[in-house]
Protein backbone atom coordinates (compact mmCIF):
# COMPACT_ATOMS: atom_id res chain seq x y z
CA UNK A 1 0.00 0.00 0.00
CA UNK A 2 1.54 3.15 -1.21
CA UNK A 3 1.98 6.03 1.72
CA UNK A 4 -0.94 8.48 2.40
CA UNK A 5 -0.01 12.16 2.32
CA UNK A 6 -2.21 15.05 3.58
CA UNK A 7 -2.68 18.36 3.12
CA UNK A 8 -5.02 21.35 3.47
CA UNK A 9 -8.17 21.50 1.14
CA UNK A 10 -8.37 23.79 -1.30
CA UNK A 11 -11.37 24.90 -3.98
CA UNK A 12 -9.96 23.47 -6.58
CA UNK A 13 -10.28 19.92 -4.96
CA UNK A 14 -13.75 20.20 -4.50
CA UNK A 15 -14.89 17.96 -7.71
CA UNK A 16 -12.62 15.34 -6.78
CA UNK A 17 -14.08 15.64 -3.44
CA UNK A 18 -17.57 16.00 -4.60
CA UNK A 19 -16.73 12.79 -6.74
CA UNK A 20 -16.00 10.66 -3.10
CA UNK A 21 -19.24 12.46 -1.80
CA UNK A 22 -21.88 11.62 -4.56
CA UNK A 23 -21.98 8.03 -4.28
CA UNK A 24 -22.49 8.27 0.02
CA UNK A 25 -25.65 10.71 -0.98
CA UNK A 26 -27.57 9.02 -3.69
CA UNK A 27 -26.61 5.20 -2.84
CA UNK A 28 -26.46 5.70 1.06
CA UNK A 29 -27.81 6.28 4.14
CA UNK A 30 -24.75 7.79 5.22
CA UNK A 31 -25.83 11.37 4.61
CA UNK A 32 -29.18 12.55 4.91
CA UNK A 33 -28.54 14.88 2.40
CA UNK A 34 -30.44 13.69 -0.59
CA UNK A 35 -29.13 16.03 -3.96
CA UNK A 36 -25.74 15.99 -4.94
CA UNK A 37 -24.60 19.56 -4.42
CA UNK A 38 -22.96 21.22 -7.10
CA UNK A 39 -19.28 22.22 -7.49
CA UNK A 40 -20.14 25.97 -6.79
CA UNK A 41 -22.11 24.97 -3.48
CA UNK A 42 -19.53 22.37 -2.50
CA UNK A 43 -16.67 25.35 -3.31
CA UNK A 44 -18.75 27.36 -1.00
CA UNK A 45 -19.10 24.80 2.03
CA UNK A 46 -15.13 25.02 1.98
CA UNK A 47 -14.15 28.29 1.75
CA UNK A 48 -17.05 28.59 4.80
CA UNK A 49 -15.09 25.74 6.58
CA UNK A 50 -11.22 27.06 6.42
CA UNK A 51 -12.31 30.04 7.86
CA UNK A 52 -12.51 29.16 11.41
CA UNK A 53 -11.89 24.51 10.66
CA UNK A 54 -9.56 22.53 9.67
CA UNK A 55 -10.43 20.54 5.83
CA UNK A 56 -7.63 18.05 5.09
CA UNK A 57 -7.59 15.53 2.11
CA UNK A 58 -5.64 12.38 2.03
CA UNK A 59 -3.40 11.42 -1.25
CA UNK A 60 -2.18 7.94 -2.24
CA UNK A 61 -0.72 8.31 -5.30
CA UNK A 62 -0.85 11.74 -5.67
CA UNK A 63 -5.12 11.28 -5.90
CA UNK A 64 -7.39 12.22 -3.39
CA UNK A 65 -8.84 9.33 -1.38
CA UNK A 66 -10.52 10.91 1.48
CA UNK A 67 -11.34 14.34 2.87
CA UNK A 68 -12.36 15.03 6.49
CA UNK A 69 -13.61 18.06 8.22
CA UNK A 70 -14.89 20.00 11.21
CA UNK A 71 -17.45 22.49 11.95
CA UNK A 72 -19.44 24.39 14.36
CA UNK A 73 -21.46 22.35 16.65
CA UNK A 74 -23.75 24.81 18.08
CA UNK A 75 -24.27 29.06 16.22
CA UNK A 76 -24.50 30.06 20.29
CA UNK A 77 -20.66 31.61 21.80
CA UNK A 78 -21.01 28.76 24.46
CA UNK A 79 -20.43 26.33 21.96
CA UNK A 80 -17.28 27.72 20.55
CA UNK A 81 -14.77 25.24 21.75
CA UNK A 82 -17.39 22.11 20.55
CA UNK A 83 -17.19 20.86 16.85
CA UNK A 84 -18.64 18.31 14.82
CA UNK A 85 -16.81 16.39 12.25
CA UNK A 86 -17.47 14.74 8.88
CA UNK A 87 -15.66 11.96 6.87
CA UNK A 88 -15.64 10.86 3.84
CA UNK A 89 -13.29 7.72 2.35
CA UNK A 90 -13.60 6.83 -1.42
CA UNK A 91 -15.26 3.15 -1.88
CA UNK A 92 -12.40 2.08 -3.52
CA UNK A 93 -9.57 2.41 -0.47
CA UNK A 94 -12.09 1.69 2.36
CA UNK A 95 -10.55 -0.04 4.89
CA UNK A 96 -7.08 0.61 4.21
CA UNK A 97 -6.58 3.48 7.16
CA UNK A 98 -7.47 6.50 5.57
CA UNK A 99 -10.18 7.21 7.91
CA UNK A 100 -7.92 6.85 10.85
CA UNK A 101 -5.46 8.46 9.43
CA UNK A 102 -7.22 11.94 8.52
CA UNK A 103 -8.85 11.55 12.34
CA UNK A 104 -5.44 11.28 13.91
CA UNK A 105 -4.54 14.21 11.63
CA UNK A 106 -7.70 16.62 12.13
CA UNK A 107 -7.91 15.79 16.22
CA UNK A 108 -4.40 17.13 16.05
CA UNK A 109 -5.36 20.34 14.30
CA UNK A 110 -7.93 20.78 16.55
CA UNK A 111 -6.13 20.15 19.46
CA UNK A 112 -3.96 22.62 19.03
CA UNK A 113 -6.51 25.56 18.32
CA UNK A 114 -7.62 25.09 21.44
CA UNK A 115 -10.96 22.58 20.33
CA UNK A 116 -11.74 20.32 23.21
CA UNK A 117 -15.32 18.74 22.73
CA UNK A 118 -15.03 16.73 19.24
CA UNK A 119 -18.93 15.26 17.96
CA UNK A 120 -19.75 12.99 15.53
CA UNK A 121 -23.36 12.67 14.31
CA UNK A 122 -23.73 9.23 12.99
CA UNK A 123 -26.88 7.66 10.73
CA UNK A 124 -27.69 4.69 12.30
CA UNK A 125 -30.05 1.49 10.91
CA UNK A 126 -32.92 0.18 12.63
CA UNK A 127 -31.97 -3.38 11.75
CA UNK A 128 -30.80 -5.06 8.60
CA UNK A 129 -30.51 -2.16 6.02
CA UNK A 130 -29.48 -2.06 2.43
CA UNK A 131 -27.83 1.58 2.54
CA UNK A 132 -26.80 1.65 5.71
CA UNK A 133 -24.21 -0.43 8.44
CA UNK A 134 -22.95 0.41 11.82
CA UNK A 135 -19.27 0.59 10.54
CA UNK A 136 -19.30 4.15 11.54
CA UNK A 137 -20.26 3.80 14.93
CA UNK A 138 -17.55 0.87 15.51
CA UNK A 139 -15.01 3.57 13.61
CA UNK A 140 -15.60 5.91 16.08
CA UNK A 141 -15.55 3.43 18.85
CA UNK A 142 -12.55 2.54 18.08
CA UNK A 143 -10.94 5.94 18.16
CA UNK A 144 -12.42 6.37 21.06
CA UNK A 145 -15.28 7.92 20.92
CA UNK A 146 -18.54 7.42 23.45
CA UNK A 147 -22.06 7.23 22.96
CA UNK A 148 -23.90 10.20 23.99
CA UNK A 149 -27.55 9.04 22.80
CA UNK A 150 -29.94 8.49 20.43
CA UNK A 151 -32.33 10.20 18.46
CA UNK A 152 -34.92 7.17 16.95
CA UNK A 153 -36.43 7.88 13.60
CA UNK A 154 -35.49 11.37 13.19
CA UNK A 155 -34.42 10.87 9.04
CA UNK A 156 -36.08 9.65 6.56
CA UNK A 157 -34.51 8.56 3.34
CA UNK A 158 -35.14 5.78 0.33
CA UNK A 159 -38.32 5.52 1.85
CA UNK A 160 -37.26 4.16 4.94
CA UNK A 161 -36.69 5.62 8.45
CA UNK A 162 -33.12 6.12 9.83
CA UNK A 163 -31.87 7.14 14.08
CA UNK A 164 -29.37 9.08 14.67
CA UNK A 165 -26.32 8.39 16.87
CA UNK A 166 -24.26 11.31 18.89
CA UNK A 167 -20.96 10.08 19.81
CA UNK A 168 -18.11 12.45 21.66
CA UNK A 169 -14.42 12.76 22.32
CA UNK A 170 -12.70 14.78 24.60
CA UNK A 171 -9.49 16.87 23.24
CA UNK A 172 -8.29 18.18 26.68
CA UNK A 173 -9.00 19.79 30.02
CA UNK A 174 -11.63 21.89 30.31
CA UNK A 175 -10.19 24.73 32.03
CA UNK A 176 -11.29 28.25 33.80
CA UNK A 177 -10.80 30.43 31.49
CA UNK A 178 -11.43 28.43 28.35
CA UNK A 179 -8.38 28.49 25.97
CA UNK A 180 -8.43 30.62 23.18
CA UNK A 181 -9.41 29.24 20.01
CA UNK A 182 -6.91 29.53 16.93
CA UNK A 183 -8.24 29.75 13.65
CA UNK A 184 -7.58 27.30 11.37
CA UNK A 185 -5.92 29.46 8.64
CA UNK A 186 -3.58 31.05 11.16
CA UNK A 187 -2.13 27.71 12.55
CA UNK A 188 1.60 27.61 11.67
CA UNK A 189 2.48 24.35 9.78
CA UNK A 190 4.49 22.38 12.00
């Protein structure tokens, strides 16, 4: 297996990444989201995102395999030093580490802007399901991550209902004063 590499997203990756994304919309459960967003709207969710977040890709190759992300949690000032992340790892190199790796890699970003709370919102089957497995959930368990609760039935998609699983990981401390939090584009490279 050739070495992963990562690096910052830019715009100009979005239709590779919006080529890993389309198949977890229309053939999944994975995403609620139902319509594949177009390249303008998917250049637009990233610009959004560096602004505050971290967006790395992973390369094998030199190609994108996987992209991974973090936003706001909660709009409300109280919630500042919560995120929530996303992942997404192309069919084709599932399985081979990417996922952990781009965790490891975004936990460390966030880490060190001063993130503590780290959320994952996870699509979860009610029994057997054709678009949907618990692979996620046991991804996340395995990094670490607890079960907060449950939300039953709350999406509907391919005609089918769907829960929703909240899982969280602590980064650090959570100290009086809160640390200051570090936007992403002013990190220094280390």
């Amino acid at each position: 297996m050739a070495e992963l590499e990562l690096r910052r997203a830019n715009v100009g990756d979005a239709e590779r990444l919006l080529g890993i994304y389309a198949p977890y919309v229309e053939k999944t459960a994975i995403t609620f989201e139902d319509k594949v967003p177009s390249i303008g709207e998917f250049q637009n969710r990233i610009l959004k995102t560096l602004r505050i977040y971290p967006y790395l890709v992973a390369l094998k190759d030199g190609k994108i395999v996987g992209y991974a992300y973090a936003s706001a949690f909660k709009e409300r000032a109280a919630y500042d030093h919560s995120v929530e992340l996303s992942i997404y790892v192309d069919a084709n190199v599932r399985h081979q580490h990417v996922g952990r790796f781009l965790y490891d890699a975004i936990e460390d970003c966030l880490k060190k802007q001063g993130f503590l709370n780290l959320n994952a919102c996870i699509a979860a089957p009610i029994g057997e399901d054709p678009y949907l497995d618990d692979n996620s959930i046991r991804f996340h368990e395995h990094l670490g991550y607890k079960f907060v609760g449950r939300f039953h039935q709350c999406g509907y998609k391919f005609g089918r209902w769907y829960d929703m699983v909240w899982m969280e990981k602590m980064l650090g401390e959570h100290t009086v004063p809160a640390p200051a939090i570090i936007p992403f584009p002013e990190m220094k490279n280390d």
